[in-house]
Every structure is written in C-alpha cells, then in structure tokens.
Protein backbone atom coordinates (compact mmCIF):
# COMPACT_ATOMS: atom_id res chain seq x y z
CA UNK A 1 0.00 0.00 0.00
CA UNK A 2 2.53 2.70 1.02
CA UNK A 3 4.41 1.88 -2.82
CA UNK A 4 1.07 3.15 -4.28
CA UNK A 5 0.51 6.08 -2.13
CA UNK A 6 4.03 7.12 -2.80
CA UNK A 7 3.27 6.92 -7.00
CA UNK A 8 0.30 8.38 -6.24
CA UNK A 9 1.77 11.35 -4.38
CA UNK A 10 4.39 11.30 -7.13
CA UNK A 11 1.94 11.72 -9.66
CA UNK A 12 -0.16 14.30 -8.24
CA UNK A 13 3.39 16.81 -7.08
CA UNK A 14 4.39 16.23 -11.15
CA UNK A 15 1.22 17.43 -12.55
CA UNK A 16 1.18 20.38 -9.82
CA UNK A 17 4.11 21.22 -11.01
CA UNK A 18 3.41 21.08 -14.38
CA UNK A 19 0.70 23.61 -13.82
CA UNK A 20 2.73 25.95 -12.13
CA UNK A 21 5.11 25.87 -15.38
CA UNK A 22 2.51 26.84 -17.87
CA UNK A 23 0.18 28.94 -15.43
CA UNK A 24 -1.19 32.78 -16.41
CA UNK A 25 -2.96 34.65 -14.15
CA UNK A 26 -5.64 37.01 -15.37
CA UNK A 27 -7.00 39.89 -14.18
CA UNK A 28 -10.35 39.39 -11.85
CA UNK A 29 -13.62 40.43 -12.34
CA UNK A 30 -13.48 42.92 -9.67
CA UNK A 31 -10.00 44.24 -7.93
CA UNK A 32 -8.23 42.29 -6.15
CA UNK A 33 -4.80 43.67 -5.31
CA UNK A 34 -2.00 42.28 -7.24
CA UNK A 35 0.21 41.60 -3.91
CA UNK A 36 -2.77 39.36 -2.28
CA UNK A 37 -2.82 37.21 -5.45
CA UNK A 38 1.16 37.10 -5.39
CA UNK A 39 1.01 36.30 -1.50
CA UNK A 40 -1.41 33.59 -2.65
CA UNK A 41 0.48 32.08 -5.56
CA UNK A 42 3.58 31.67 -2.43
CA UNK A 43 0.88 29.71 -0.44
CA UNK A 44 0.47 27.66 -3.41
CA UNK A 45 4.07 26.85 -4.37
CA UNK A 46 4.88 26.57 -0.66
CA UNK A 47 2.65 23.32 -0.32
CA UNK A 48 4.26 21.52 -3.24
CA UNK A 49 7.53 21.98 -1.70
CA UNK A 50 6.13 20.93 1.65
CA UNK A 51 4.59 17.55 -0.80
CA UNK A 52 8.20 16.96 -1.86
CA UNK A 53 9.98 17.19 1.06
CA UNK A 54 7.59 14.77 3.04
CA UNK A 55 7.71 12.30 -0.03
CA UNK A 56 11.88 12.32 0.84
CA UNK A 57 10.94 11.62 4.29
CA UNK A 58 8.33 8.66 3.88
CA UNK A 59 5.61 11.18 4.92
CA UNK A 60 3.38 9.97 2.25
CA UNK A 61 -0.32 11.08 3.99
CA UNK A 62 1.20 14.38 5.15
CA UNK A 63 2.92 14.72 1.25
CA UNK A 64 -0.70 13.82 -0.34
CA UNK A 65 -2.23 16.37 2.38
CA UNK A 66 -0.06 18.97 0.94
CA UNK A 67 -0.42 18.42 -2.89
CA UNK A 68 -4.03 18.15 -2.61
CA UNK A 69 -4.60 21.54 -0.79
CA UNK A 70 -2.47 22.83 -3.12
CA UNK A 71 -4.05 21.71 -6.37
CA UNK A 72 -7.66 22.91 -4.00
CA UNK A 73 -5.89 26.78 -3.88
CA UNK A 74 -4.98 26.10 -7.91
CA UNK A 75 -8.87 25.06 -8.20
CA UNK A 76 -10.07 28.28 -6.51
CA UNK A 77 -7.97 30.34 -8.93
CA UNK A 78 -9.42 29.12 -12.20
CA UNK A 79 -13.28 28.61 -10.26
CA UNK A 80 -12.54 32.55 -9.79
CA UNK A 81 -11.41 33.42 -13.41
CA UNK A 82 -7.96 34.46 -11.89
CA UNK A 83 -6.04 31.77 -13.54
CA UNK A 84 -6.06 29.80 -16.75
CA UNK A 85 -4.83 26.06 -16.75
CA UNK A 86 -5.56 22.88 -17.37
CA UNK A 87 -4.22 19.65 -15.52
CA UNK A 88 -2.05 17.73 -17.21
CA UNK A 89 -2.70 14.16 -18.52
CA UNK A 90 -0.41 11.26 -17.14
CA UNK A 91 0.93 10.96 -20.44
CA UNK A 92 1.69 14.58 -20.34
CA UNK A 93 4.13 14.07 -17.08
C-alpha cells in the first residue's frame, strides 16, 4: 500500500508542477490587489515543496495532504477566473 501512495503522491506533485510551469494569471472580475494574489500564488508553491519534502521523508499522507490543498488553492484560482490552466494528462508528465 505505502508503494502506491508514494506513486500516487508522485503523480499528483508532477502534474502540480506542471501547472505551475505553464500557469497565467488574469486579471479578476473585480480588484483584487495584485500583492494578495502574489502572496497567494507563495501559499500555493509553498505546499508543493512541503509535498516533496515529506515524499523524501516517507511522509506519504502528510505529502498527499499537501499536494491536494495545493491543487484545492490552484482550483479556486481558475473557479474565480484568476487563472487559466488545465491539468495535465499522465501521459503529459
């Protein structure tokens, strides 16, 4: 079970990260101030790194807890017409 969970976590930091390569961030609706959506955007790199470095330790719940919340934040940027992406196919990684 833990070999799964740790391709599993694998899987879901790579297409993360893929996201974050190819992200663009639009302009909202209404104003939002451009230094609240960069604080943001360093909550949501900050918890892939956090994924990674528990996948090194063997952390593989707290790494999946990480990469999740941080594709959630990604989720609530594109719900919000803030950002424009797609997730990546497994092919794609």
């Amino acid at each position: 079970m833990s070999q799964k969970l740790k391709s599993r976590v694998k899987n879901y930091i790579a297409k993360t990260k893929k996201v974050l390569e190819k992200l663009r961030l639009n302009k909202p609706f209404r104003p939002i101030d451009d230094n609240l959506i960069d604080e943001f955007m360093d909550h949501v790199r900050r918890y892939v790194k956090d994924a990674e470095f528990y996948l090194e330790k063997g952390d593989f719940e707290t790494a999946l807890a990480s990469v999740c919340y941080c594709e959630g934040l990604l989720d609530a940027l594109r719900l919000f017409g803030i950002a424009e992406f797609e997730w990546p196919s497994n092919k794609e990684l």
